[in-house]
C-alpha atoms as a PDB file:
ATOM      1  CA  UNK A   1     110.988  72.805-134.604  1.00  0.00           C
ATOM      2  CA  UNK A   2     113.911  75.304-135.126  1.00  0.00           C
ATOM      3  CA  UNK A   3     115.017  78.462-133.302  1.00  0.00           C
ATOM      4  CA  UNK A   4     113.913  80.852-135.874  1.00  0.00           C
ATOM      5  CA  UNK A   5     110.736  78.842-136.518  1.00  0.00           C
ATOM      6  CA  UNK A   6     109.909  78.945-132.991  1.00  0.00           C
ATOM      7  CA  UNK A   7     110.513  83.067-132.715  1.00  0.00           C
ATOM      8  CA  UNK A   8     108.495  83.684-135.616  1.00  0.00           C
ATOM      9  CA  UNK A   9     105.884  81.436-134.151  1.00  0.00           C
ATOM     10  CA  UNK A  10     106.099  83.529-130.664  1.00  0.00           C
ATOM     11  CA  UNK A  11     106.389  86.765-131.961  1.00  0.00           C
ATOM     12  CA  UNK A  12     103.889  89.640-131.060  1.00  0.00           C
ATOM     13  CA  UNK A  13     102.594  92.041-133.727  1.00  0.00           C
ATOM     14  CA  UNK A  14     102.409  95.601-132.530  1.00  0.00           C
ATOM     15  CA  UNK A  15      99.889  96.431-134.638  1.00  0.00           C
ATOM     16  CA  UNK A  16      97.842  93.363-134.214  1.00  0.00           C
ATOM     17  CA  UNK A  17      98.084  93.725-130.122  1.00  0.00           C
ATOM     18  CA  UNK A  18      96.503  97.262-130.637  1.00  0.00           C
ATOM     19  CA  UNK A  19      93.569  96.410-132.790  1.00  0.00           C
ATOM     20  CA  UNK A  20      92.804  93.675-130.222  1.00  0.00           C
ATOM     21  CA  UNK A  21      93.028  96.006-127.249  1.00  0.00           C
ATOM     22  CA  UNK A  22      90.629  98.643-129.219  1.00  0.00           C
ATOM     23  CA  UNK A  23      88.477  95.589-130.710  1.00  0.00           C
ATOM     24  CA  UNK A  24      84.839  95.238-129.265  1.00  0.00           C
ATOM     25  CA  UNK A  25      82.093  97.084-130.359  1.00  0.00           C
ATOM     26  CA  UNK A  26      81.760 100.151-127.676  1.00  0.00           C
ATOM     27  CA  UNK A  27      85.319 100.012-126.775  1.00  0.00           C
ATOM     28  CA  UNK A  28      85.968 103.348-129.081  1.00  0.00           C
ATOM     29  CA  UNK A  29      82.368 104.905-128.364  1.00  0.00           C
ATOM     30  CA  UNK A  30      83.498 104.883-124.310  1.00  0.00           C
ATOM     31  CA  UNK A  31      86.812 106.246-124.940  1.00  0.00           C
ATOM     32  CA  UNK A  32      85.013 109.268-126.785  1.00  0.00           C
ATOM     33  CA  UNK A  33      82.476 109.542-123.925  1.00  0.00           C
ATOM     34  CA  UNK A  34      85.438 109.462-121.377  1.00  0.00           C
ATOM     35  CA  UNK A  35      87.129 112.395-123.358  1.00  0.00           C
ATOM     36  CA  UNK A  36      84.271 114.534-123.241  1.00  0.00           C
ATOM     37  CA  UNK A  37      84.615 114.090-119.204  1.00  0.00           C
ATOM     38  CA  UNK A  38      81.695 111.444-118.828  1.00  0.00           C
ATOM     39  CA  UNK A  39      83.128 108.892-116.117  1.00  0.00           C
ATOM     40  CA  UNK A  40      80.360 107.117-114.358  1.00  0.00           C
ATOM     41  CA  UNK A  41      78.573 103.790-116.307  1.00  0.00           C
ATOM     42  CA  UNK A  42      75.332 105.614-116.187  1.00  0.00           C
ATOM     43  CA  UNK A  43      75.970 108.367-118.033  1.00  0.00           C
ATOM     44  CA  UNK A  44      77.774 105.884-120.955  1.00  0.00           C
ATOM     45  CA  UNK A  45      74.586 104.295-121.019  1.00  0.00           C
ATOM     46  CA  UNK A  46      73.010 107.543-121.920  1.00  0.00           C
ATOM     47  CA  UNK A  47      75.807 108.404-124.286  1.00  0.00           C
ATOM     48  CA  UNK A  48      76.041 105.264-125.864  1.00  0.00           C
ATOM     49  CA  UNK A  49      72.536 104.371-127.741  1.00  0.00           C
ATOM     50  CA  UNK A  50      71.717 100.403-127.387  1.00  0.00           C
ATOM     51  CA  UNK A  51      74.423  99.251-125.236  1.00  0.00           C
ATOM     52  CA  UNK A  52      73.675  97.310-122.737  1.00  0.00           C
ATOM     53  CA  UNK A  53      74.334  97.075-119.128  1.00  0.00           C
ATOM     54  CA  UNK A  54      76.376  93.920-119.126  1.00  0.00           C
ATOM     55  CA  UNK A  55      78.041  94.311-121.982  1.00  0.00           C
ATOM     56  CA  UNK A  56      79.374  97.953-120.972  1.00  0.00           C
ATOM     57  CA  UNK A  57      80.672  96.682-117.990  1.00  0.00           C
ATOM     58  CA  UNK A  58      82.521  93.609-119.673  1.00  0.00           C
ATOM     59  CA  UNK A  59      84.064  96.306-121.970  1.00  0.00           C
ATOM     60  CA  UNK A  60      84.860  98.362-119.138  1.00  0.00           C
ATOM     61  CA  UNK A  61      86.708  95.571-117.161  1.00  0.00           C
ATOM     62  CA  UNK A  62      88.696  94.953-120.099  1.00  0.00           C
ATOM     63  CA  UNK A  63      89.747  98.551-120.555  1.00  0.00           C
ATOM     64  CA  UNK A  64      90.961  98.661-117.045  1.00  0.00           C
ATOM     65  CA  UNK A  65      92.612  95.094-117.304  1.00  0.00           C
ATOM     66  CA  UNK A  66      94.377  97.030-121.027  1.00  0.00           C
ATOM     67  CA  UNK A  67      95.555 100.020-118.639  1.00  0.00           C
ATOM     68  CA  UNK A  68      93.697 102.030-120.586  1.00  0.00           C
ATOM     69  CA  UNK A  69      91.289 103.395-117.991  1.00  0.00           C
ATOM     70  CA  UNK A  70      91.542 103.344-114.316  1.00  0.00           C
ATOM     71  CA  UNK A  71      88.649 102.539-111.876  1.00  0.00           C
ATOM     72  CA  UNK A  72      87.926 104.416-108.572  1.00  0.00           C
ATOM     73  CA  UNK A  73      85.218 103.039-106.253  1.00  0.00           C
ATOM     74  CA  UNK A  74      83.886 104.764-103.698  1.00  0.00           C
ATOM     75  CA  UNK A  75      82.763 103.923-100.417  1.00  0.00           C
ATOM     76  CA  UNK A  76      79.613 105.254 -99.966  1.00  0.00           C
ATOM     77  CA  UNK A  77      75.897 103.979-100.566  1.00  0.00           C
ATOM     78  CA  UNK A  78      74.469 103.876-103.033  1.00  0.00           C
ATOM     79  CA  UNK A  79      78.012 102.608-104.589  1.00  0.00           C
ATOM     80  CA  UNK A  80      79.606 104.981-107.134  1.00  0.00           C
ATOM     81  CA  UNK A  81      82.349 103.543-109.412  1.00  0.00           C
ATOM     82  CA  UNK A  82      83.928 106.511-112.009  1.00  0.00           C
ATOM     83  CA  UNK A  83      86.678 106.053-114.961  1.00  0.00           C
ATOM     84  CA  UNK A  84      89.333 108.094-116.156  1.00  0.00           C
ATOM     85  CA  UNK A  85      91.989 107.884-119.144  1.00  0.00           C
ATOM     86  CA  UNK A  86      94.760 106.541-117.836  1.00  0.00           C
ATOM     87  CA  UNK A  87      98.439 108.272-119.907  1.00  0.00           C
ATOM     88  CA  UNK A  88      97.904 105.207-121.950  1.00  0.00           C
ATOM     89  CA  UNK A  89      94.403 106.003-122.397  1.00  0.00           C
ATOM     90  CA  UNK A  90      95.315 109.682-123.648  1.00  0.00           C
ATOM     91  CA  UNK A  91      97.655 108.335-126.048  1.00  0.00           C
ATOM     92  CA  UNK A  92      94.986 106.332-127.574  1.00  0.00           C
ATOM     93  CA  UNK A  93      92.636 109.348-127.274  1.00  0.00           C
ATOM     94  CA  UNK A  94      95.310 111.143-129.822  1.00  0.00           C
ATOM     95  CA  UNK A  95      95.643 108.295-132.275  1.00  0.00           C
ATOM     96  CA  UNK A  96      91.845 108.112-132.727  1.00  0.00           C
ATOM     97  CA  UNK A  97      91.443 111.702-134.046  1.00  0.00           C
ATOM     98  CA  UNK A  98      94.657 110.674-136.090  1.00  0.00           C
ATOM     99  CA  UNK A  99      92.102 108.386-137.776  1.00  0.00           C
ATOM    100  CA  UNK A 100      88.992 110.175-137.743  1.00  0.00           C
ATOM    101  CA  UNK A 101      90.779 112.665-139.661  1.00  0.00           C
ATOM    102  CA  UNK A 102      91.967 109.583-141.966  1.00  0.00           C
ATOM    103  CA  UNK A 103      88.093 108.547-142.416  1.00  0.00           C
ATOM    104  CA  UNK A 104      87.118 112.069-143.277  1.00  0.00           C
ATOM    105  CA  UNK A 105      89.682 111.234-145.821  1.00  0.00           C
ATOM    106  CA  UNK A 106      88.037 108.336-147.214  1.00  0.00           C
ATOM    107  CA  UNK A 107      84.639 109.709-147.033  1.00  0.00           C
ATOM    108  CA  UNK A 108      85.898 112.725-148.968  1.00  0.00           C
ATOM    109  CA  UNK A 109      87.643 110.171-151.640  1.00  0.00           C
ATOM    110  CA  UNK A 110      84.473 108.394-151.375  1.00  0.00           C
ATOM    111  CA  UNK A 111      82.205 111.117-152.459  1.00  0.00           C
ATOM    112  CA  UNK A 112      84.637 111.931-155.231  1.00  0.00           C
ATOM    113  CA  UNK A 113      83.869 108.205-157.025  1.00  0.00           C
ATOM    114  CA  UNK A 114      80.204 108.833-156.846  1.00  0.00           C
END
């Protein structure tokens, strides 16, 4: 295999890294609860109609593991485990209403072809 066939091979999309980090179905919903100053899994679960336990959690995990949220334990009983944007997190936080503004776009363009 050549050089350049091997660096195109290897090469990392920006844009395709991003929608992977964001991908998963309650990945966006949690960042939205998080922004409205929710932080414990409980009250997603309230937030968040039909999600369930596990899955929240796995999401969770893989938002910390992104650096997109930190995770603070406490050490008390019963446990208590809280989230928080981390700067990376925030970042995100601004992009999304950068695109909900984009799909009020396309639901106004939308409406316009009816």
């Amino acid at each position: 295999m050549k050089t350049t066939e091997q660096a195109e091979e290897n090469k990392i999309c920006p844009l395709e890294m991003a929608v992977n980090t964001i991908s998963g179905k309650w990945k966006i919903p949690i960042v939205w609860q998080i922004n409205e100053g929710k932080k414990r899994p409980s009250e997603f679960l309230r937030g968040i109609a039909k999600v369930d336990r596990r899955v929240l959690n796995q999401q969770l995990g893989e938002m910390v593991q992104d650096g997109i949220l930190a995770k603070q334990s406490f050490n008390e009983l019963p446990p208590r485990v809280e989230y928080a944007l981390t700067e990376l997190g925030e970042k995100l936080v601004e992009i999304l209403w950068q695109l909900n503004g984009w799909g009020k776009l396309l639901i106004s363009e939308n409406d316009k072809l009816k």
